[in-house]
N, C-alpha and C. Protein backbone atom coordinates (compact mmCIF):
# COMPACT_ATOMS: atom_id res chain seq x y z
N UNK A 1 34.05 71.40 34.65
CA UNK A 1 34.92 70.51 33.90
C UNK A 1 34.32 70.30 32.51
N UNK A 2 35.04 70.04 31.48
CA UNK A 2 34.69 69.91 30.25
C UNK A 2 35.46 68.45 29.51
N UNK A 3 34.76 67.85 28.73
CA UNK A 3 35.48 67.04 27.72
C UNK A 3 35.24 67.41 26.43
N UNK A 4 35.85 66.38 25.52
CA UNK A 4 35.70 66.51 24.02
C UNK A 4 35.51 64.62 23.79
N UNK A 5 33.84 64.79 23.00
CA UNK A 5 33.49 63.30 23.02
C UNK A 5 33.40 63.19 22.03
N UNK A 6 33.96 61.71 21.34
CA UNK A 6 33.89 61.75 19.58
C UNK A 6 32.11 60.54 19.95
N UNK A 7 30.86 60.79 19.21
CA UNK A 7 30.14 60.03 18.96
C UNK A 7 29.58 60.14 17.58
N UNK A 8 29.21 58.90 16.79
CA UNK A 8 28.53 59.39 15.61
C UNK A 8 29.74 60.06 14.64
N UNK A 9 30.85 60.16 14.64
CA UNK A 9 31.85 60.07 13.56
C UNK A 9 32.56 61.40 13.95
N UNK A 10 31.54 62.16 14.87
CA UNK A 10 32.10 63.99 14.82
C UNK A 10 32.28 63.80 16.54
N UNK A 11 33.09 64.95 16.56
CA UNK A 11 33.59 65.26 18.08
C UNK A 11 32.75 66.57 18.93
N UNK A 12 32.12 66.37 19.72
CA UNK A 12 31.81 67.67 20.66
C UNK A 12 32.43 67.97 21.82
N UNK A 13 32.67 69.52 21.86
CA UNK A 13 32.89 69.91 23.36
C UNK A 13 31.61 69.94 24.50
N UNK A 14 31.52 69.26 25.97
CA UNK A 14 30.46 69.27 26.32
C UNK A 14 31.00 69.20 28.19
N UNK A 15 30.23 70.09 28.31
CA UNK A 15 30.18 70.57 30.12
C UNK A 15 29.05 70.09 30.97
N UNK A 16 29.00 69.68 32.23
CA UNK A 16 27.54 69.56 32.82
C UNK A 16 26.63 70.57 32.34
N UNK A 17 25.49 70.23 32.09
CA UNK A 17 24.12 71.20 31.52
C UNK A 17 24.03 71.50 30.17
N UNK A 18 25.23 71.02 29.34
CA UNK A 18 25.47 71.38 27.57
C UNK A 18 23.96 69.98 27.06
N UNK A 19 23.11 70.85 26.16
CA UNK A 19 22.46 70.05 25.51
C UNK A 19 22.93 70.12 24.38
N UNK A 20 23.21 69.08 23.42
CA UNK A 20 23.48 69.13 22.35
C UNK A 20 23.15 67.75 21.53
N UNK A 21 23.03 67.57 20.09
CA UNK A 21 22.20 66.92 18.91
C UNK A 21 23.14 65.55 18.11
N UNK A 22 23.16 64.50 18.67
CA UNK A 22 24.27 63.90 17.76
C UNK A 22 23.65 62.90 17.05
N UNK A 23 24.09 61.68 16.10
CA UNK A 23 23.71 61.23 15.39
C UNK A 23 22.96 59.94 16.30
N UNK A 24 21.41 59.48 16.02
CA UNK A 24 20.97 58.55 16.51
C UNK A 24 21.83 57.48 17.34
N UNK A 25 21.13 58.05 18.74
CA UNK A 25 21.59 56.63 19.45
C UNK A 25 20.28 55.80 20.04
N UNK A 26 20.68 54.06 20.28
CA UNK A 26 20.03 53.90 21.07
C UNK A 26 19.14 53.77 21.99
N UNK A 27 17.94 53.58 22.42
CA UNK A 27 17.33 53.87 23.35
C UNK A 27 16.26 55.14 23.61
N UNK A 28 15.66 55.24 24.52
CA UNK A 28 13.78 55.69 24.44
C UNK A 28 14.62 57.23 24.98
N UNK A 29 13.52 58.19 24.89
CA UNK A 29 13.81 59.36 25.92
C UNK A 29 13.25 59.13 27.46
N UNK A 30 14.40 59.88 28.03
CA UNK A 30 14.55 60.01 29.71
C UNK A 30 15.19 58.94 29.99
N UNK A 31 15.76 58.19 28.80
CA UNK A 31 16.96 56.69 29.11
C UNK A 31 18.38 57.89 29.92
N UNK A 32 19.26 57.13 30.30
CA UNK A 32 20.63 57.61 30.46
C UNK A 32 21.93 56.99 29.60
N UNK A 33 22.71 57.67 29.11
CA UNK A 33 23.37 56.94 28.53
C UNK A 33 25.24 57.55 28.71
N UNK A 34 26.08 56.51 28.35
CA UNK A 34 27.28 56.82 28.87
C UNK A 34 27.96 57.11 27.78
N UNK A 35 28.33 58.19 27.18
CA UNK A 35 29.37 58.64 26.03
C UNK A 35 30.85 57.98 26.53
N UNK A 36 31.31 57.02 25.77
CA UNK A 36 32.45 56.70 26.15
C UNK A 36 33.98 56.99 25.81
N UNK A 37 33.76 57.18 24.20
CA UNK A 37 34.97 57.52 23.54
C UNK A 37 35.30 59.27 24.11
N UNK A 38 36.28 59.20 24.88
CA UNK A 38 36.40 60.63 25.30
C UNK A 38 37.93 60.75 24.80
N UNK A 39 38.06 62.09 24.35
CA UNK A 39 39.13 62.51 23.25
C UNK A 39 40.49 63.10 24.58
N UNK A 40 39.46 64.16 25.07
CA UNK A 40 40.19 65.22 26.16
C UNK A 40 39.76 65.58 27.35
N UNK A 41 40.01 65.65 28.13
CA UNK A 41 39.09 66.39 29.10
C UNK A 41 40.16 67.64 29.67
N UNK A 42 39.12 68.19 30.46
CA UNK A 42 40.37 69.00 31.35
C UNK A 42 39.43 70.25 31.98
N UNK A 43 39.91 70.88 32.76
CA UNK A 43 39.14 72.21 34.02
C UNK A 43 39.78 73.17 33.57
N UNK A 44 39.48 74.70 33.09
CA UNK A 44 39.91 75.83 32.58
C UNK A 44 40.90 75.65 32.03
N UNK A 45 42.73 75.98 32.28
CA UNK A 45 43.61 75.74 31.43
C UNK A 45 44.16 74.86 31.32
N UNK A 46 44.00 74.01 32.52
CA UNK A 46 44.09 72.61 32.96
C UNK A 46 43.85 71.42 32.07
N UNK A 47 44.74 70.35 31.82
CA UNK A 47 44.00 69.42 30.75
C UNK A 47 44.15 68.03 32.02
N UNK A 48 42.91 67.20 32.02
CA UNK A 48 43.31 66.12 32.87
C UNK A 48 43.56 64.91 32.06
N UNK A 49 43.56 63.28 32.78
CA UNK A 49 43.57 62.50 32.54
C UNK A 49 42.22 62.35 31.66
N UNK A 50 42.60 61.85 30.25
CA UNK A 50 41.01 61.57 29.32
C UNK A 50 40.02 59.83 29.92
N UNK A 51 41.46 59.17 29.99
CA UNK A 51 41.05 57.88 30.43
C UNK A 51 40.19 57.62 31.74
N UNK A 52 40.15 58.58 32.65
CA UNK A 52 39.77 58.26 34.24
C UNK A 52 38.61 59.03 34.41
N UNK A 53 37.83 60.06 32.68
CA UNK A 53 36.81 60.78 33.17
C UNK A 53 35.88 60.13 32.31
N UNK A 54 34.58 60.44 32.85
CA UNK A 54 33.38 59.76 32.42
C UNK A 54 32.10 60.53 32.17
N UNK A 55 31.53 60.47 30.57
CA UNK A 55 30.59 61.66 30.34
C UNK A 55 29.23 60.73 30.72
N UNK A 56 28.20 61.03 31.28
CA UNK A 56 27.06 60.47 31.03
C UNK A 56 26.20 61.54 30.90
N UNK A 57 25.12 61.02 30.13
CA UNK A 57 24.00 62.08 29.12
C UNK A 57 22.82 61.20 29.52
N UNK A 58 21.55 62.53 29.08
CA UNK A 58 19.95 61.60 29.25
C UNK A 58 19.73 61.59 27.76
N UNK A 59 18.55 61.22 27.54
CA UNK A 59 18.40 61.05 26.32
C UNK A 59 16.97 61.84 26.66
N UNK A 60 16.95 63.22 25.57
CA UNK A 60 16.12 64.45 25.92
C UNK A 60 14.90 63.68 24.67
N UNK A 61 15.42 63.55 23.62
CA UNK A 61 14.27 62.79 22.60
C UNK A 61 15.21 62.76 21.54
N UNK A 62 14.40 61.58 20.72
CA UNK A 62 15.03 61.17 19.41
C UNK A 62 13.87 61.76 18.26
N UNK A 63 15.04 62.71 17.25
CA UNK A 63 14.11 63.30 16.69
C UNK A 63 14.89 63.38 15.37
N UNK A 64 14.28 63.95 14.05
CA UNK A 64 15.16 64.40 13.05
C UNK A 64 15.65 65.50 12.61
N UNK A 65 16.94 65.29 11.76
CA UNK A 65 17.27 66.97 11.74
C UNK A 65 16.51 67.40 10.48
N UNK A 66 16.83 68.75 10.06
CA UNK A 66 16.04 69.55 8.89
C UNK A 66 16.29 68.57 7.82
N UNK A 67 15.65 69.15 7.26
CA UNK A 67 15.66 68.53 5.73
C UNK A 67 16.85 69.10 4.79
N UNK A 68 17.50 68.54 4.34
CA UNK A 68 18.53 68.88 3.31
C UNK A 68 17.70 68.13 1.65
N UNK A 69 17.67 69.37 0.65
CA UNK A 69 17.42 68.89 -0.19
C UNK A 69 18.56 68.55 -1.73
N UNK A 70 18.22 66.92 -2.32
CA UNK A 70 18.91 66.47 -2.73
C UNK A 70 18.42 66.78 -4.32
N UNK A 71 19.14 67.65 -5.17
CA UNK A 71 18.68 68.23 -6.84
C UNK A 71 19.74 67.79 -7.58
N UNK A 72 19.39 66.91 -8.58
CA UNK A 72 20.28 66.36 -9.75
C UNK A 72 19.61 67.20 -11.23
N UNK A 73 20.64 67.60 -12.05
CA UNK A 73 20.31 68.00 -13.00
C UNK A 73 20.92 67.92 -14.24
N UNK A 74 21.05 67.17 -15.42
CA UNK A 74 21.82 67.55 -16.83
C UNK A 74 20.93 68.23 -17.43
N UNK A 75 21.93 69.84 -18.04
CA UNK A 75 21.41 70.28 -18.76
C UNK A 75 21.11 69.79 -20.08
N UNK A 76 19.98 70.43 -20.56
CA UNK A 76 19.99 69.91 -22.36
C UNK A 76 19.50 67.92 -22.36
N UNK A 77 19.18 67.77 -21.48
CA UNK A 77 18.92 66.61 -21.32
C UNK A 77 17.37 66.09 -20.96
N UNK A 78 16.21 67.21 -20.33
CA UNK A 78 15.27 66.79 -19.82
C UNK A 78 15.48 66.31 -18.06
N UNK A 79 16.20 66.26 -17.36
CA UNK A 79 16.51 65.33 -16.42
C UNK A 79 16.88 66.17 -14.93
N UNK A 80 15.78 66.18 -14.23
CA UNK A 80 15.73 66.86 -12.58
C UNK A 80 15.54 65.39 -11.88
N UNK A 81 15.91 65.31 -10.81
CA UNK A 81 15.52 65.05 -9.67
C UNK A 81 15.66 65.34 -8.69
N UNK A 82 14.48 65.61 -7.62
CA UNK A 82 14.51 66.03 -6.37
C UNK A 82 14.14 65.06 -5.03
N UNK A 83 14.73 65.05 -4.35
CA UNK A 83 14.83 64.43 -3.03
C UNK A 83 15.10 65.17 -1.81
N UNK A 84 14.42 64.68 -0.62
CA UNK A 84 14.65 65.29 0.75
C UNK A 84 15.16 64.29 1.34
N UNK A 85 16.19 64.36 2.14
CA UNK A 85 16.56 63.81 3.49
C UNK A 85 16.54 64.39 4.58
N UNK A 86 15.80 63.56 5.94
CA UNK A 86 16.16 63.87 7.30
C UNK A 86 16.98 62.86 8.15
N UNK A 87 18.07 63.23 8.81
CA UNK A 87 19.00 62.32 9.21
C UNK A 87 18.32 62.42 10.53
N UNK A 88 18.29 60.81 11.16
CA UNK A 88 18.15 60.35 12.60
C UNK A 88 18.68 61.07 13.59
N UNK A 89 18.39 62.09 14.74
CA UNK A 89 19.29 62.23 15.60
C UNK A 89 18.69 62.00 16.91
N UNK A 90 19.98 62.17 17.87
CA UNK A 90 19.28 62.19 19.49
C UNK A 90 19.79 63.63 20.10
N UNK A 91 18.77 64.06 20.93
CA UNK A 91 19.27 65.13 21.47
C UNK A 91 19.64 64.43 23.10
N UNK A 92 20.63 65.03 23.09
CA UNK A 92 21.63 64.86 24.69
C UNK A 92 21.10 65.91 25.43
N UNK A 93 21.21 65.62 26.85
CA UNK A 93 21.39 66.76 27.92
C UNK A 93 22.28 65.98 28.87
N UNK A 94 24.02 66.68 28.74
CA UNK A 94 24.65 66.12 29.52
C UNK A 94 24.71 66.17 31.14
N UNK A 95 24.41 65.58 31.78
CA UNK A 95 24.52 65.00 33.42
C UNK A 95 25.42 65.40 33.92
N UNK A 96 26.44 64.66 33.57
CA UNK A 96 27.92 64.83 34.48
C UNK A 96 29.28 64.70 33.50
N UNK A 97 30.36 65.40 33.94
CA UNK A 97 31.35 64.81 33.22
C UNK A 97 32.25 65.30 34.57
N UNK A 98 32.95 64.47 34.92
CA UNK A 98 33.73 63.52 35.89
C UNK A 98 35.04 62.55 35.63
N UNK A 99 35.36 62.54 37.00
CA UNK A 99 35.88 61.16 37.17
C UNK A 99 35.15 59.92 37.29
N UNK A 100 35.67 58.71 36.76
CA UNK A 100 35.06 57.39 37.05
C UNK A 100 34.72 56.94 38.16
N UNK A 101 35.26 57.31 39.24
CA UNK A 101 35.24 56.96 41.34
C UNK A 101 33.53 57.03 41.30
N UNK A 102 33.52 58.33 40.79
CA UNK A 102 32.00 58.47 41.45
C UNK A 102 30.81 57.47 40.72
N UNK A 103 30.14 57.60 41.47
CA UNK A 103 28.78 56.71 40.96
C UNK A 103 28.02 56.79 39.47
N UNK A 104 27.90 56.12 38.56
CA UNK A 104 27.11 56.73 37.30
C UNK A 104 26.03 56.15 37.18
N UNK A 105 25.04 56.86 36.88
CA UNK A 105 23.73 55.96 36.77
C UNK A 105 24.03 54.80 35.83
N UNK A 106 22.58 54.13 35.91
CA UNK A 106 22.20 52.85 35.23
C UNK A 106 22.51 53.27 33.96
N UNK A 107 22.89 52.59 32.65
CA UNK A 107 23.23 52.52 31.52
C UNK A 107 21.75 52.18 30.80
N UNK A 108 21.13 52.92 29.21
CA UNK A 108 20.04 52.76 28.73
C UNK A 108 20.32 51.13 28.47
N UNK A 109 21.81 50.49 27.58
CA UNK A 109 21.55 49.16 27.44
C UNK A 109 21.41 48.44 28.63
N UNK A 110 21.65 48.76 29.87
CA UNK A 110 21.80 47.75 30.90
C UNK A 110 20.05 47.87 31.17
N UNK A 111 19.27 49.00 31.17
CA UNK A 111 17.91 48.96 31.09
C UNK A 111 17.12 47.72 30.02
N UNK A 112 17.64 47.84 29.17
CA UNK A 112 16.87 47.38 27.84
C UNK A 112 17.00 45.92 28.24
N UNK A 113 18.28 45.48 28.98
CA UNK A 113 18.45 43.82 28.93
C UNK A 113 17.49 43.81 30.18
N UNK A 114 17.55 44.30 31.15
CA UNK A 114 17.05 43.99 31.96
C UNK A 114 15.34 43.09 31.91
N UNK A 115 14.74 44.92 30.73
CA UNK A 115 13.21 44.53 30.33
C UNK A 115 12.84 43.14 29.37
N UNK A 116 14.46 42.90 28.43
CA UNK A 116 14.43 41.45 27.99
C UNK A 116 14.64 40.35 28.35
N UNK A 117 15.48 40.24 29.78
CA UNK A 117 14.93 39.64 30.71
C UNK A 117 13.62 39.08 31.24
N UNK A 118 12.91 40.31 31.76
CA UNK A 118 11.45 39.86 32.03
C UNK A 118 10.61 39.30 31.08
N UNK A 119 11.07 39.74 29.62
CA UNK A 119 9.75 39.06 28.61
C UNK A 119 10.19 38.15 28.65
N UNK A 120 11.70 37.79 28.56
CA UNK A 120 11.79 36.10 28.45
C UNK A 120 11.11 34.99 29.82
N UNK A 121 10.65 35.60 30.76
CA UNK A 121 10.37 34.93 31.85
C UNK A 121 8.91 34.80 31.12
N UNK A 122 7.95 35.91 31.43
CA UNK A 122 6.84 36.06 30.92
C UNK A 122 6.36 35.00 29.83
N UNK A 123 7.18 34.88 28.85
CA UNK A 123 7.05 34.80 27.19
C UNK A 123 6.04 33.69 27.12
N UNK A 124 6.86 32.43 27.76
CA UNK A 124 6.37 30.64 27.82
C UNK A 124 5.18 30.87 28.47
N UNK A 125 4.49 31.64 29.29
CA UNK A 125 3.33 31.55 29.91
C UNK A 125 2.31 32.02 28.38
N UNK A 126 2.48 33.03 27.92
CA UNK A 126 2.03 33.27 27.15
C UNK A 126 1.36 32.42 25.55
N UNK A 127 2.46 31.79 25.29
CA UNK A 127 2.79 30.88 24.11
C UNK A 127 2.41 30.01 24.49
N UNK A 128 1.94 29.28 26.02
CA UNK A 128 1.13 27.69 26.42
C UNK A 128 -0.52 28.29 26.66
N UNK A 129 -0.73 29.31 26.51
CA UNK A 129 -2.37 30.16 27.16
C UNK A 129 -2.68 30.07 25.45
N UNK A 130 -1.98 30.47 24.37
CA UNK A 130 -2.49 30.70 22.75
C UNK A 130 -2.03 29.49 22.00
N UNK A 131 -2.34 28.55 22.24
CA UNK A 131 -2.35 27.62 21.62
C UNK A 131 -2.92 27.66 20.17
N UNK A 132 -2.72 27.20 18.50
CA UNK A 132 -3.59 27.36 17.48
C UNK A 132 -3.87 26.07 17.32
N UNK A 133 -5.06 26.16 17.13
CA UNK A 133 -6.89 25.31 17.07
C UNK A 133 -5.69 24.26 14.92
N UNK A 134 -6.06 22.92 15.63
CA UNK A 134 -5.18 22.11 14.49
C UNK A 134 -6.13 22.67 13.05
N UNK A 135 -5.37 22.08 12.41
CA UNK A 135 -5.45 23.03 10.83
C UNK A 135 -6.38 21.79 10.28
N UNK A 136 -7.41 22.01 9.62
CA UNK A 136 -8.47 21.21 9.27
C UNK A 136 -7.79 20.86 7.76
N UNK A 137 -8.03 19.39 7.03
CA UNK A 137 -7.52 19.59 6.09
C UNK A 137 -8.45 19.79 4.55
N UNK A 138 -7.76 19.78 3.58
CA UNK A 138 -8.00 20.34 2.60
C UNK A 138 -8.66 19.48 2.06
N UNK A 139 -10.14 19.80 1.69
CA UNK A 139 -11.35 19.49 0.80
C UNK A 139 -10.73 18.88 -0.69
N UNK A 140 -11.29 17.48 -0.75
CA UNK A 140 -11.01 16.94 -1.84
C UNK A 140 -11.45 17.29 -3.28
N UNK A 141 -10.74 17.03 -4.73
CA UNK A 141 -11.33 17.29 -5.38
C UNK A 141 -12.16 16.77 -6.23
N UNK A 142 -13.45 17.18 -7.29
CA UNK A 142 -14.60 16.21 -7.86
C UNK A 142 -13.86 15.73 -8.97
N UNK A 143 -14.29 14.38 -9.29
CA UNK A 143 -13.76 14.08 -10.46
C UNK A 143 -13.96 14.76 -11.61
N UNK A 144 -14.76 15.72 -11.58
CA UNK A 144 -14.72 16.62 -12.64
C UNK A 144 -13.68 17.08 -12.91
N UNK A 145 -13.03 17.65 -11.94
CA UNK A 145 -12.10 18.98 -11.88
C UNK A 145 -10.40 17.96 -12.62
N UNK A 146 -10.27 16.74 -11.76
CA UNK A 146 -9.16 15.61 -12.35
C UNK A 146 -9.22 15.94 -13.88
N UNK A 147 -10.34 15.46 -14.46
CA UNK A 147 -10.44 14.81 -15.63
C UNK A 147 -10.25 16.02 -16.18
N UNK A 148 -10.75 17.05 -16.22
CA UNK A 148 -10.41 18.15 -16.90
C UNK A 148 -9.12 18.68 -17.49
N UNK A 149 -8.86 18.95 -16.48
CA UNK A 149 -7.32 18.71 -16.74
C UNK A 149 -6.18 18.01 -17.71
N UNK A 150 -6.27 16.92 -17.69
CA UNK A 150 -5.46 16.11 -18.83
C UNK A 150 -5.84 15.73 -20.25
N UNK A 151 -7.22 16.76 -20.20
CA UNK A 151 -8.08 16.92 -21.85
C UNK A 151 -7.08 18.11 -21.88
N UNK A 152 -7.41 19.37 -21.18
CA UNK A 152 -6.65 21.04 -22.10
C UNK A 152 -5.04 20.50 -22.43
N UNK A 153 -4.18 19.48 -21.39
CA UNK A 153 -3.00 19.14 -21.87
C UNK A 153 -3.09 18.52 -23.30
N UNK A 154 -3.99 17.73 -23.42
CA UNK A 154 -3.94 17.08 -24.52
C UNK A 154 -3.78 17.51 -25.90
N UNK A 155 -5.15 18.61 -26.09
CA UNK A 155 -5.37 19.55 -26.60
C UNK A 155 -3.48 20.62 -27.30
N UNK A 156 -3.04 20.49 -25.90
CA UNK A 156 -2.15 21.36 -26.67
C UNK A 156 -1.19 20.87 -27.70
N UNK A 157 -0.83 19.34 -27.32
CA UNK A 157 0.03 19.02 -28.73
C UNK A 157 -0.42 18.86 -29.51
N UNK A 158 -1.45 18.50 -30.23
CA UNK A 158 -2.60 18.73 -31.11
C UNK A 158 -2.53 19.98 -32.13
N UNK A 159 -2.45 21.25 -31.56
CA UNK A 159 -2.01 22.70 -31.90
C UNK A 159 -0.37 22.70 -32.24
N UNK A 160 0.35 22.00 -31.54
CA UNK A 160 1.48 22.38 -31.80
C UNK A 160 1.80 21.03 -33.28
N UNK A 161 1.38 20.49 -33.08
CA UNK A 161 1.72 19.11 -34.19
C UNK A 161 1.18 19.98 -35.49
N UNK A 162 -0.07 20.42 -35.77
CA UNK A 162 -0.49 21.32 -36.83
C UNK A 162 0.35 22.50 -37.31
N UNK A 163 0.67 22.91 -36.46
CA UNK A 163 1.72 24.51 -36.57
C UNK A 163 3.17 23.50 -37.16
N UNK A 164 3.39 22.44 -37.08
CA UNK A 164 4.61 21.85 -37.26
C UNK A 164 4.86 21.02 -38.95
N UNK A 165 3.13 20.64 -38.88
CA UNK A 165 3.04 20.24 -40.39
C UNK A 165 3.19 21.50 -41.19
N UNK A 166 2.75 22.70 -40.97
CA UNK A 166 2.22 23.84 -41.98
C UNK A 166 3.95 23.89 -42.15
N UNK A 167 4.73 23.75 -41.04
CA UNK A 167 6.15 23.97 -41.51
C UNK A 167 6.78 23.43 -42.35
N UNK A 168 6.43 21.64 -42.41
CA UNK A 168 6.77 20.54 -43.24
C UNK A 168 7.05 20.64 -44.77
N UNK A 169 5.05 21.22 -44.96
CA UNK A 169 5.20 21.82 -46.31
C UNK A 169 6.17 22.64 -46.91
N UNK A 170 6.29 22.05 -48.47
CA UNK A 170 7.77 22.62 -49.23
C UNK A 170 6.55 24.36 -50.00
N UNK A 171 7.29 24.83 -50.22
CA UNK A 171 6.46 25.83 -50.98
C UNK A 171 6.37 25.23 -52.76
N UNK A 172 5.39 25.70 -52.86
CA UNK A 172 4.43 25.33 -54.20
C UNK A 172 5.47 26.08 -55.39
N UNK A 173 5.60 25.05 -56.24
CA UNK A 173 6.80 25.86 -57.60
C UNK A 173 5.70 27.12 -58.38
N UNK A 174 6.56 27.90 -58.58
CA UNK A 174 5.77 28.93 -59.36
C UNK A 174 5.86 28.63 -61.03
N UNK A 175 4.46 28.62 -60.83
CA UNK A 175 3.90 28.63 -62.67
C UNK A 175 3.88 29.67 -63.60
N UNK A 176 4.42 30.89 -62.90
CA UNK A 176 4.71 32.24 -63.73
C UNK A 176 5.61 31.59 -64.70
N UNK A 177 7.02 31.16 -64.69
CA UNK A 177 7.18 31.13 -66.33
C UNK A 177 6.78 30.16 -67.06
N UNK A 178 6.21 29.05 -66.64
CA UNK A 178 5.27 28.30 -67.79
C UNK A 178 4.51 28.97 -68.87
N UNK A 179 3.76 29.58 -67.72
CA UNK A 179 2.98 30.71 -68.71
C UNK A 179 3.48 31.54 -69.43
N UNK A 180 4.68 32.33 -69.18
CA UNK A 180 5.19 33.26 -70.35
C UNK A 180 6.06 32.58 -70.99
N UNK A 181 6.15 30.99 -71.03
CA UNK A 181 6.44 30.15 -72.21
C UNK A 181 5.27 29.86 -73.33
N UNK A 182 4.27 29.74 -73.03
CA UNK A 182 3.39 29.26 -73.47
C UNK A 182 2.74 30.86 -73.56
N UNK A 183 2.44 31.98 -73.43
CA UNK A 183 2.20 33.17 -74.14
C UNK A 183 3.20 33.61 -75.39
N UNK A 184 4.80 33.62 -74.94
CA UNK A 184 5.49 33.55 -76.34
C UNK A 184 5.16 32.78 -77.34
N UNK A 185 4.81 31.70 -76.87
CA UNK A 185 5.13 30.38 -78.29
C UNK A 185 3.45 31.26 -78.71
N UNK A 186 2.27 31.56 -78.56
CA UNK A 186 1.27 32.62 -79.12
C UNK A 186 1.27 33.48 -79.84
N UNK A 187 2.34 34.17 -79.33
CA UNK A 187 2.94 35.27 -79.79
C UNK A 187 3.89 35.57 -81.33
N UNK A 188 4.43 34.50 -81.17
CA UNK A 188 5.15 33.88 -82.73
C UNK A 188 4.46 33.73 -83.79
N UNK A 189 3.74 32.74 -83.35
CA UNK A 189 2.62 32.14 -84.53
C UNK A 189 1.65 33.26 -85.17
């Protein structure tokens, strides 16, 4: 028997024993997992009911695919860049594809709650055994260190009041033509 399973955005054809690569799922390797969205199914020319069959897969390992490399370029410009990507995938090895009647293994999420289950039992034993030791407090400071302080503030309007007079000042009249009044009237005589 065969179906057609859409996971991860793309559709595969897949038979008992088909291993095949789809986009990251879920869960550890040697999990089981249930492909649900099923497109078609059907036995040689035969097409069956899609709704009443059921794919389940192991999870062989989660690994990445090749590298595709990513090159930007304007000419006449100075300007490359290069980048690699590897996209997340899982490799499948499909189990069964069936009808629903029959038995399907355990589900990887029904695993995962299970194990979060137990930590939550566990957890409170844990968190009353590590208690943290109270926080000692913070060392006072010398009156040195106070007083210091509100001298460098002081200090600064001081600097800024000076920089504010130099502004105050009008600029000084220029005595250049006095003088080439008083060189002409020389000059005459």
């Amino acid at each position: 028997m065969f179906a057609i399973v859409r996971t991860g955005g793309k559709q595969y054809r897949v038979a008992e024993g088909d291993k095949i690569a789809v986009e990251k799922l879920a869960g550890d390797a040697g999990d089981t997992v249930e492909l649900g969205d099923i497109l078609l199914a059907g036995e040689g020319d035969s097409i069956a009911d899609a709704s009443k069959v059921k794919v389940s897969a192991e999870i062989i390992a989660q690994a990445k695919s090749e590298k595709v490399i990513v090159f930007k370029k304007r000419r006449r410009h100075n300007y490359r860049r290069k980048n690699g990507h590897r996209q997340q995938m899982t490799l499948l090895r499909i189990l069964s594809v069936g009808d629903s009647k029959k038995a399907a293994p355990k589900k990887a999420s029904e695993k995962t709650e299970s194990k979060k289950a137990d930590d939550t039992k566990a957890a409170p034993k844990k968190e009353a055994a590590k208690k943290a030791p109270a926080k000692k407090a913070a060392p006072k400071k010398d009156a040195s260190e106070t007083k210091a302080a509100p001298k460098a503030k002081k200090a600064a309007p001081k600097k800024a009041a000076a920089t504010s007079k130099a502004a105050d000042k009008k600029p000084a009249a220029k005595k250049a033509p006095a003088k080439k009044a008083a060189a002409k009237k020389t000059d005459k005589k």
